[in-house]
PDB file of N, CA and C in Angstrom:
ATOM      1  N   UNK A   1       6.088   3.253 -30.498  1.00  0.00           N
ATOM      2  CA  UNK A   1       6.345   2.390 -29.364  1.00  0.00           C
ATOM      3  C   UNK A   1       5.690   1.031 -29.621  1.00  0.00           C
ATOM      4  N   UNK A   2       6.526  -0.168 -29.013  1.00  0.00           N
ATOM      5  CA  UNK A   2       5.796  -1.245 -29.393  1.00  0.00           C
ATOM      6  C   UNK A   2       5.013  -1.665 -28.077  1.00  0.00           C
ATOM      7  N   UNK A   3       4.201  -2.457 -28.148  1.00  0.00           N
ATOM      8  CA  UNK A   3       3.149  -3.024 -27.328  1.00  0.00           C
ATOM      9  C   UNK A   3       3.980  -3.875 -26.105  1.00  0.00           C
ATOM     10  N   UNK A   4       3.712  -3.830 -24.408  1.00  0.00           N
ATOM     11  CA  UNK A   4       4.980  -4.871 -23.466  1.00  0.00           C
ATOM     12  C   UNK A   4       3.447  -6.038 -23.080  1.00  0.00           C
ATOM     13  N   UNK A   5       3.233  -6.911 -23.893  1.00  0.00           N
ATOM     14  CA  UNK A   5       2.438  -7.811 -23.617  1.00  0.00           C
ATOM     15  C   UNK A   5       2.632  -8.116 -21.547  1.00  0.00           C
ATOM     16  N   UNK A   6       1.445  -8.451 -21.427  1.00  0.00           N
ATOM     17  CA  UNK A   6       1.580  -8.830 -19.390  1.00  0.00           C
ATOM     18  C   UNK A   6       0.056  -9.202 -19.439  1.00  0.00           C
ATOM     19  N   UNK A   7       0.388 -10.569 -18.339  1.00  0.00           N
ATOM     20  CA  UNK A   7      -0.812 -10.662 -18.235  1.00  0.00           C
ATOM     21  C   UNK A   7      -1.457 -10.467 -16.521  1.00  0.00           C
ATOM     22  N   UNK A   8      -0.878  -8.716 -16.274  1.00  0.00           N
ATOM     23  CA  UNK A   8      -1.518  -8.348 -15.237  1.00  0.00           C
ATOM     24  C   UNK A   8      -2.180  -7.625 -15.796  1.00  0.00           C
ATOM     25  N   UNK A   9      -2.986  -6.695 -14.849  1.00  0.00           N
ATOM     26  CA  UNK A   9      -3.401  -5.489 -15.017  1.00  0.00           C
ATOM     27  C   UNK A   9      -2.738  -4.249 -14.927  1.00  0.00           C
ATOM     28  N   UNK A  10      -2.006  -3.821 -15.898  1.00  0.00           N
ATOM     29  CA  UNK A  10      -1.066  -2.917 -16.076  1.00  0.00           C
ATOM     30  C   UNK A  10      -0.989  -2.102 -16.893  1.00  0.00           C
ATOM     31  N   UNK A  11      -0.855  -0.413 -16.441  1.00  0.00           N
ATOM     32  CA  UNK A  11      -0.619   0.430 -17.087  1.00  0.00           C
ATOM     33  C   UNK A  11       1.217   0.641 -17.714  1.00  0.00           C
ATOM     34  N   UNK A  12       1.245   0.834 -18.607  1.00  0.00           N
ATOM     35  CA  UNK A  12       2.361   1.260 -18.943  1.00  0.00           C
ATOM     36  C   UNK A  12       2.525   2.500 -19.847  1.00  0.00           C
ATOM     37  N   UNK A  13       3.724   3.362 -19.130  1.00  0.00           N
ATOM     38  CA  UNK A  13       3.871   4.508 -19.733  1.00  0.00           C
ATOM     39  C   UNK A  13       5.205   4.806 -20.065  1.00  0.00           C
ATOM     40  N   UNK A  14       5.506   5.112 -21.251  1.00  0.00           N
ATOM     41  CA  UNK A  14       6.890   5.098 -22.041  1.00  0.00           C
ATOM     42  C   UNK A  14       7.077   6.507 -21.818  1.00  0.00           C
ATOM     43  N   UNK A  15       8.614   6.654 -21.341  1.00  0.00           N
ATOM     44  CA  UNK A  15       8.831   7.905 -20.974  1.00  0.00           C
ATOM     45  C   UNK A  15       9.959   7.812 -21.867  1.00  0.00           C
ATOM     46  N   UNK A  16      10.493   9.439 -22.731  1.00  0.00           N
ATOM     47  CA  UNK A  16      11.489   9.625 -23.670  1.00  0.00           C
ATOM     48  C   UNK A  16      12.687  10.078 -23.003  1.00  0.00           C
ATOM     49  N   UNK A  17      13.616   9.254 -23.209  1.00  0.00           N
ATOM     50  CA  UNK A  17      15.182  10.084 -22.324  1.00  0.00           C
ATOM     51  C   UNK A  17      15.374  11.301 -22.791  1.00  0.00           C
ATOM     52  N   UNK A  18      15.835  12.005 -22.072  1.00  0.00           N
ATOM     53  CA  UNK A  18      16.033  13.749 -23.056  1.00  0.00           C
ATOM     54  C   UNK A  18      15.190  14.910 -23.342  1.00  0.00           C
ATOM     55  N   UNK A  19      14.350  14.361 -22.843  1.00  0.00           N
ATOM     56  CA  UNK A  19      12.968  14.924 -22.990  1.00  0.00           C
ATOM     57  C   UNK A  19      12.936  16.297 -21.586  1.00  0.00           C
ATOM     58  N   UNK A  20      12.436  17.342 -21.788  1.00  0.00           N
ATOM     59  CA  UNK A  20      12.289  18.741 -20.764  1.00  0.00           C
ATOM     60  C   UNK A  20      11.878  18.010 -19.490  1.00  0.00           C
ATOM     61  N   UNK A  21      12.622  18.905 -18.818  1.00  0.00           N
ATOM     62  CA  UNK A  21      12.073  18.445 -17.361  1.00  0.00           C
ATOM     63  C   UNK A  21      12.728  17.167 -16.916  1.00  0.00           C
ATOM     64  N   UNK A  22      11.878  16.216 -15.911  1.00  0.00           N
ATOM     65  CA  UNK A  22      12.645  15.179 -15.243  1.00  0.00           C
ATOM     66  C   UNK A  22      10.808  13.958 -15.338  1.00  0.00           C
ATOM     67  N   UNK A  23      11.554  13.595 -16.452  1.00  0.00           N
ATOM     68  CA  UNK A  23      10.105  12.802 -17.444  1.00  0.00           C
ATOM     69  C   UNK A  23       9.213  11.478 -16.211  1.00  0.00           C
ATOM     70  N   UNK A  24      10.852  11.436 -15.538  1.00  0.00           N
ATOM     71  CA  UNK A  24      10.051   9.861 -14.667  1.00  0.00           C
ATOM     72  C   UNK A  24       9.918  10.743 -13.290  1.00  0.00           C
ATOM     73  N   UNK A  25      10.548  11.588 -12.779  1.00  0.00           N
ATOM     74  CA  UNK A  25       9.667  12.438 -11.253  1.00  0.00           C
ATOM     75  C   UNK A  25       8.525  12.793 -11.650  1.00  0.00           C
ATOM     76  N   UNK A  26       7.996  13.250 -12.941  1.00  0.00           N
ATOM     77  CA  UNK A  26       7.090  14.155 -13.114  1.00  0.00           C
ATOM     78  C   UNK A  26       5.498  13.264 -13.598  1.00  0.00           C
ATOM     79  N   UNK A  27       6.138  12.354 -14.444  1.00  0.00           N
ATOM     80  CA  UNK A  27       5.347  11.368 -14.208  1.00  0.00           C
ATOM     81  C   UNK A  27       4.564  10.529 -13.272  1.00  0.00           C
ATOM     82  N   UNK A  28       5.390  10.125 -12.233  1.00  0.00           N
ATOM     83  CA  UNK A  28       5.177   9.847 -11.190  1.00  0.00           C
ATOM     84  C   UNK A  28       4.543  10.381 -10.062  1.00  0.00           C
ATOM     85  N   UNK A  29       4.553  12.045  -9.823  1.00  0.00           N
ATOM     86  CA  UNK A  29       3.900  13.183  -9.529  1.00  0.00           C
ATOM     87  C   UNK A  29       2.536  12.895  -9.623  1.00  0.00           C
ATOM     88  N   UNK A  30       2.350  13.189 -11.463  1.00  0.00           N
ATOM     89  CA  UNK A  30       0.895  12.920 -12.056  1.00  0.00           C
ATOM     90  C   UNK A  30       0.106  11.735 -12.150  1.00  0.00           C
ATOM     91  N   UNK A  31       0.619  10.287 -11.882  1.00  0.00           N
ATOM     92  CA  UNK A  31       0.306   8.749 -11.828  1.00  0.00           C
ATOM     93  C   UNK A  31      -0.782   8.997 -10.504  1.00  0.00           C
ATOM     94  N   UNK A  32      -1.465   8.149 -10.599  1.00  0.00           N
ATOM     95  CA  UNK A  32      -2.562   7.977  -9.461  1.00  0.00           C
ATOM     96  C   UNK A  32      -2.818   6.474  -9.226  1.00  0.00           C
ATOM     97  N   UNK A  33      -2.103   6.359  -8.189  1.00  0.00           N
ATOM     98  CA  UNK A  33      -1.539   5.304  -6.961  1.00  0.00           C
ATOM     99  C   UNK A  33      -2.454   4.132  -6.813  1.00  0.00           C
ATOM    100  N   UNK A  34      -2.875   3.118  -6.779  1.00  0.00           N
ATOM    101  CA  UNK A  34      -3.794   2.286  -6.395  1.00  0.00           C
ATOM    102  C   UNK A  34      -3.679   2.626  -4.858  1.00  0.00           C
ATOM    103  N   UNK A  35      -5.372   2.153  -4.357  1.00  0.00           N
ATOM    104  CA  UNK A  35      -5.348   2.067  -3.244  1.00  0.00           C
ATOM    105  C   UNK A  35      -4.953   0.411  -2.549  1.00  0.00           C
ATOM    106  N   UNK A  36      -4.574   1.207  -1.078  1.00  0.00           N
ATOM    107  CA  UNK A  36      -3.890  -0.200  -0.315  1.00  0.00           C
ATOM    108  C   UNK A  36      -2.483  -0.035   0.123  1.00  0.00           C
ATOM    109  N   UNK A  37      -1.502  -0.489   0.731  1.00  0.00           N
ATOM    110  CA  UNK A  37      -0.364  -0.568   1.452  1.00  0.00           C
ATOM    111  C   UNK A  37       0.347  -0.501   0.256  1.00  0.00           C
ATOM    112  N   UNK A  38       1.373   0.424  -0.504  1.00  0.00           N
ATOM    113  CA  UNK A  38       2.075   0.186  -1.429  1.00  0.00           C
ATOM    114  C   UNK A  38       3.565  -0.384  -1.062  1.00  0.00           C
ATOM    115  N   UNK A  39       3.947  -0.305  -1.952  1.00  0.00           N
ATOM    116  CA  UNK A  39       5.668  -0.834  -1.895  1.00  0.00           C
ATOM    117  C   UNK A  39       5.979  -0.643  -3.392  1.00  0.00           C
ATOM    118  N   UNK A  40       7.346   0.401  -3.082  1.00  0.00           N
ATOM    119  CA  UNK A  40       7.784   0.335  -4.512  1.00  0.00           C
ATOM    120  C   UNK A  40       9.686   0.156  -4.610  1.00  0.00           C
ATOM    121  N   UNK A  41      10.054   0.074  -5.877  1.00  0.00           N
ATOM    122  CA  UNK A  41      11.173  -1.050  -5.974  1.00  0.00           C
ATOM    123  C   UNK A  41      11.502  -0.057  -6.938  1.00  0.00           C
ATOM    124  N   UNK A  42      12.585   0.820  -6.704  1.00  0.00           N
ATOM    125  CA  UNK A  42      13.331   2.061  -7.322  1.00  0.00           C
ATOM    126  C   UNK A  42      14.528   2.135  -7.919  1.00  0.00           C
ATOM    127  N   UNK A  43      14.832   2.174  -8.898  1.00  0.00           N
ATOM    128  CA  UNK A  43      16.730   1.297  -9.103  1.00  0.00           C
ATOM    129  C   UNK A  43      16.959   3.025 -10.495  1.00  0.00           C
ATOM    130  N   UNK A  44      18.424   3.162 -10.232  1.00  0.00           N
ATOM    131  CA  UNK A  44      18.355   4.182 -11.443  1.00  0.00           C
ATOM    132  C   UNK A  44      19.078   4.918 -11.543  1.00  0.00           C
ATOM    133  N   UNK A  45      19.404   6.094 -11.555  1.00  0.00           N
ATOM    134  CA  UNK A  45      20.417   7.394 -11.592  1.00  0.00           C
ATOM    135  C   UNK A  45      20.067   7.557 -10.431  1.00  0.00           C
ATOM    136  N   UNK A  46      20.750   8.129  -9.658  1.00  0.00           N
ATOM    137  CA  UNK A  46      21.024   8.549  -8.461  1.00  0.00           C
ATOM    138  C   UNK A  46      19.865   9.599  -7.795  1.00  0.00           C
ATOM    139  N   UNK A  47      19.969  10.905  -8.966  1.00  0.00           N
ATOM    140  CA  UNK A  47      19.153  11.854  -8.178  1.00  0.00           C
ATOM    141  C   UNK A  47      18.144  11.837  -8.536  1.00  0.00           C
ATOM    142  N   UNK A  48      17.326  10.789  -9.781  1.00  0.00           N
ATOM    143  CA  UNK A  48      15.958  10.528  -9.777  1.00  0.00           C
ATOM    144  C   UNK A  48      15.358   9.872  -8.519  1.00  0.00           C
ATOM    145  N   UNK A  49      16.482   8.673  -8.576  1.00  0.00           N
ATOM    146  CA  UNK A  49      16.243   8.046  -7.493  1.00  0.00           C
ATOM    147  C   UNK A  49      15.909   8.473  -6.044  1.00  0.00           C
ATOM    148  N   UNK A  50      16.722   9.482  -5.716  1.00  0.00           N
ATOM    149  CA  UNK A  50      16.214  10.146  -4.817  1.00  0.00           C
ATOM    150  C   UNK A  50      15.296  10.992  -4.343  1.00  0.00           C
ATOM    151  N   UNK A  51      15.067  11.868  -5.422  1.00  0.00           N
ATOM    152  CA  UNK A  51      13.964  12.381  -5.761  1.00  0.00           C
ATOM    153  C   UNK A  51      12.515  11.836  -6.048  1.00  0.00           C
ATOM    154  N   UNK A  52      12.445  10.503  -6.496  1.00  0.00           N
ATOM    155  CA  UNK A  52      11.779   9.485  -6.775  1.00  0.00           C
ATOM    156  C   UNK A  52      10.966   9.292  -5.118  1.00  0.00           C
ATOM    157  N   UNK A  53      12.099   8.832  -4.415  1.00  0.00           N
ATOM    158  CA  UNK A  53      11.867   8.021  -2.837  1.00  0.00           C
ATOM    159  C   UNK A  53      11.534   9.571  -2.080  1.00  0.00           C
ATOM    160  N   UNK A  54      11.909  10.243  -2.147  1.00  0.00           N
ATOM    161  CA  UNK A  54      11.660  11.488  -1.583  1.00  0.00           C
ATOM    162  C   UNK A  54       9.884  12.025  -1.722  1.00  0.00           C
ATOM    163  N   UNK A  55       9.581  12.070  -2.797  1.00  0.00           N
ATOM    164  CA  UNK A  55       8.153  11.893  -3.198  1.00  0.00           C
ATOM    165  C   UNK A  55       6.883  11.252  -2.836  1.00  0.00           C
ATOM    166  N   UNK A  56       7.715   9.969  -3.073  1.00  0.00           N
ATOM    167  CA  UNK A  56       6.494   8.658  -2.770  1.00  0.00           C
ATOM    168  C   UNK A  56       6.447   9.099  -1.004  1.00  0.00           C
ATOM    169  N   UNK A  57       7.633   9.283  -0.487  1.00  0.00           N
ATOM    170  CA  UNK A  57       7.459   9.141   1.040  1.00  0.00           C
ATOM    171  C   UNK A  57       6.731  10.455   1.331  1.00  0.00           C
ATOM    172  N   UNK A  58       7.761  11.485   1.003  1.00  0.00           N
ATOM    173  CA  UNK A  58       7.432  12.744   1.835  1.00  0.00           C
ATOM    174  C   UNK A  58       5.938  13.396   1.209  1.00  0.00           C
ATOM    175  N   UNK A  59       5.423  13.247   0.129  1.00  0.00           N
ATOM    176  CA  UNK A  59       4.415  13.669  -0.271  1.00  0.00           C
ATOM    177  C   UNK A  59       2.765  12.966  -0.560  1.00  0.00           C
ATOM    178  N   UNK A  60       3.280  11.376  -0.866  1.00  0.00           N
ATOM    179  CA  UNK A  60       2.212  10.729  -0.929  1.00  0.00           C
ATOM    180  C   UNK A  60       2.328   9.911   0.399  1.00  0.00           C
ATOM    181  N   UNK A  61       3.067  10.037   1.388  1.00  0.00           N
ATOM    182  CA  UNK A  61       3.111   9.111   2.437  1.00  0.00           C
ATOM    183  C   UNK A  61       3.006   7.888   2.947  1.00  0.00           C
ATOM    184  N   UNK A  62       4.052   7.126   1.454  1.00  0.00           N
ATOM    185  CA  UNK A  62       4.446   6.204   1.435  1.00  0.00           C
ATOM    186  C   UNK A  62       5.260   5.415   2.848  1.00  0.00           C
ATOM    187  N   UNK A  63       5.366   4.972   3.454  1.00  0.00           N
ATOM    188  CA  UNK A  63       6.087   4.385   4.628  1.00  0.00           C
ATOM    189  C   UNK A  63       7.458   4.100   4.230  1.00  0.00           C
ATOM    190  N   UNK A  64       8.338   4.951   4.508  1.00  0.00           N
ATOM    191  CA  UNK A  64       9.965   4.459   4.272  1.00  0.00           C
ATOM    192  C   UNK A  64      10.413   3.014   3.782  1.00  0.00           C
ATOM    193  N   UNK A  65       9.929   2.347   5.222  1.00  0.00           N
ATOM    194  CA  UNK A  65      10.074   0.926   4.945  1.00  0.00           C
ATOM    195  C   UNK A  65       9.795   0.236   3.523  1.00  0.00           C
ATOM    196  N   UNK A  66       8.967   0.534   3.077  1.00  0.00           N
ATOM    197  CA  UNK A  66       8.198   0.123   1.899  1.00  0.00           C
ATOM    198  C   UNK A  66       8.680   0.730   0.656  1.00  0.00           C
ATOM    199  N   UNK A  67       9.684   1.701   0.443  1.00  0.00           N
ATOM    200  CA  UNK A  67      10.072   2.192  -0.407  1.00  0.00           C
ATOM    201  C   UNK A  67      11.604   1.549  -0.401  1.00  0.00           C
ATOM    202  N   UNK A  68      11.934   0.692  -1.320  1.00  0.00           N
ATOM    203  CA  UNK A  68      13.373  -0.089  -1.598  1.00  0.00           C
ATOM    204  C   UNK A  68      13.818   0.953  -2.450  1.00  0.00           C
ATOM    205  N   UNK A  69      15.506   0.806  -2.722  1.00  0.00           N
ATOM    206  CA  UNK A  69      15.657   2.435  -3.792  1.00  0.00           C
ATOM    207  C   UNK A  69      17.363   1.772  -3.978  1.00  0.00           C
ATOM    208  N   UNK A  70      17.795   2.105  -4.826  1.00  0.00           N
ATOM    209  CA  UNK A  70      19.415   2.328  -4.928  1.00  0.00           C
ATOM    210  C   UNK A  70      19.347   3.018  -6.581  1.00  0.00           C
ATOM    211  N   UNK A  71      20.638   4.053  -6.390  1.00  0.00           N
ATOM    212  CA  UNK A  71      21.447   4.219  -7.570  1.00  0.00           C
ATOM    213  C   UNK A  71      21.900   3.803  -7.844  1.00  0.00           C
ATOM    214  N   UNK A  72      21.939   3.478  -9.359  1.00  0.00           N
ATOM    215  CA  UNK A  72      23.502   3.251  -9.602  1.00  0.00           C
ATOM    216  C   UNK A  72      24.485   3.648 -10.812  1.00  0.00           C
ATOM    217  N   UNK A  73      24.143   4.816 -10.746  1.00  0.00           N
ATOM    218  CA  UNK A  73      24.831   5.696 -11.523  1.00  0.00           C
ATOM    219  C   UNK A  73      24.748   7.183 -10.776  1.00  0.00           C
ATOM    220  N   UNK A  74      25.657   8.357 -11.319  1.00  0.00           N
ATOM    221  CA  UNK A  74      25.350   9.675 -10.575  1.00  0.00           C
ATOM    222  C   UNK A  74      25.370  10.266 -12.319  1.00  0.00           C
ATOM    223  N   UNK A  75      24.516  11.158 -12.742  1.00  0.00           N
ATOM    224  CA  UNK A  75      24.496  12.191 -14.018  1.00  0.00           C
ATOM    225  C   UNK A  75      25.416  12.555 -13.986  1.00  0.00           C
ATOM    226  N   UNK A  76      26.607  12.700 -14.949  1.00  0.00           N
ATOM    227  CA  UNK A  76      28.212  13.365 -15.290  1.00  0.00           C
ATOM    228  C   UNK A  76      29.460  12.656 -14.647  1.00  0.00           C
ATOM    229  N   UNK A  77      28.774  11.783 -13.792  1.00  0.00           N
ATOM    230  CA  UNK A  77      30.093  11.044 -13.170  1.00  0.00           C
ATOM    231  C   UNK A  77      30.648  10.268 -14.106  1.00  0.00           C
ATOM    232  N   UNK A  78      32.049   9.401 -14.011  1.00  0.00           N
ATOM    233  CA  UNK A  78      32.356   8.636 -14.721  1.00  0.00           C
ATOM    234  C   UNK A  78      32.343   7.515 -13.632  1.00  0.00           C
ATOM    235  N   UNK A  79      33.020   6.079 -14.348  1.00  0.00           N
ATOM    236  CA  UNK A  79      33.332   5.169 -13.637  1.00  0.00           C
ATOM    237  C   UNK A  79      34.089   5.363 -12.887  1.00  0.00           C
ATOM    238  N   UNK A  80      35.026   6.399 -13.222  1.00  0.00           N
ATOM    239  CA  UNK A  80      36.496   6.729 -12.399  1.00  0.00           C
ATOM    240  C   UNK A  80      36.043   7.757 -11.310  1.00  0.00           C
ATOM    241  N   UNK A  81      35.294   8.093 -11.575  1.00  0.00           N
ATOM    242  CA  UNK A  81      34.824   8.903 -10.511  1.00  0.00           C
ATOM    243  C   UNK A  81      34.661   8.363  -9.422  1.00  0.00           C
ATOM    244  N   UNK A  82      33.373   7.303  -9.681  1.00  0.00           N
ATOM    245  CA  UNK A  82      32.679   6.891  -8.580  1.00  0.00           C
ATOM    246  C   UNK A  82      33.592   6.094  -7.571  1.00  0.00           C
ATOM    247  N   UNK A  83      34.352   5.248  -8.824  1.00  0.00           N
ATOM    248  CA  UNK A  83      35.479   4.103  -8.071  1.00  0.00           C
ATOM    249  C   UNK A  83      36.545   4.824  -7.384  1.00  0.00           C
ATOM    250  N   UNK A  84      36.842   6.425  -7.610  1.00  0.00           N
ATOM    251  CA  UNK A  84      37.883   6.599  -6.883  1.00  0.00           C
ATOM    252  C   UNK A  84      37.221   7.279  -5.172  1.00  0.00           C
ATOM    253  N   UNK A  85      35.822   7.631  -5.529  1.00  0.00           N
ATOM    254  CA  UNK A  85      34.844   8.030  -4.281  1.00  0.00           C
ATOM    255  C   UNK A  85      35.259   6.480  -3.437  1.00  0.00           C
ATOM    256  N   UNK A  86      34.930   5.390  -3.603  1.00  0.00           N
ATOM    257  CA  UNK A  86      34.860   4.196  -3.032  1.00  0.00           C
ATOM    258  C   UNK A  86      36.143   3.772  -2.199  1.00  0.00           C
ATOM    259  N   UNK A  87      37.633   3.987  -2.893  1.00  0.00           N
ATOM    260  CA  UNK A  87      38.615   3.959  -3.051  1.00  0.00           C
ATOM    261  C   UNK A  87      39.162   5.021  -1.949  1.00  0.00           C
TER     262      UNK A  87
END
């Protein structure tokens, strides 16, 4: 892995696609939160995503509000899929 230069204070953790399990829920599970009012900004496959926002809220008791989120993809769908869901 190469180095993501920042000049915050930032952890970064490289997660492998394909990898057992569900690498970014599980991660996220095990991450330990700064303290203070969070807000987090969620973008991704669908049912991480949900699963993702489902977490932060229902378990670490994140405030809805504060949790932004969209999919935008679903696992196995195609384009034609989704566009004919819309359609």
């Amino acid at each position: 892995m190469t180095d993501l230069p920042t000049k915050a204070d930032a952890d970064i953790t490289w997660l492998i696609r394909g990898a057992a399990g569900q690498p970014t829920l599980d991660a996220v599970r095990a991450a330990r939160l700064p303290s203070g009012t969070p807000y987090a900004w969620i973008a991704g496959e669908s049912g991480t995503v949900r699963a993702l926002r489902r977490h932060l809220v229902g378990d670490r008791g994140v405030d809805r509000r504060a949790v932004t989120f969209t999919g935008y993809w679903r696992r196995g769908a195609t384009e034609e899929d989704l566009l004919a869901e819309l359609g």
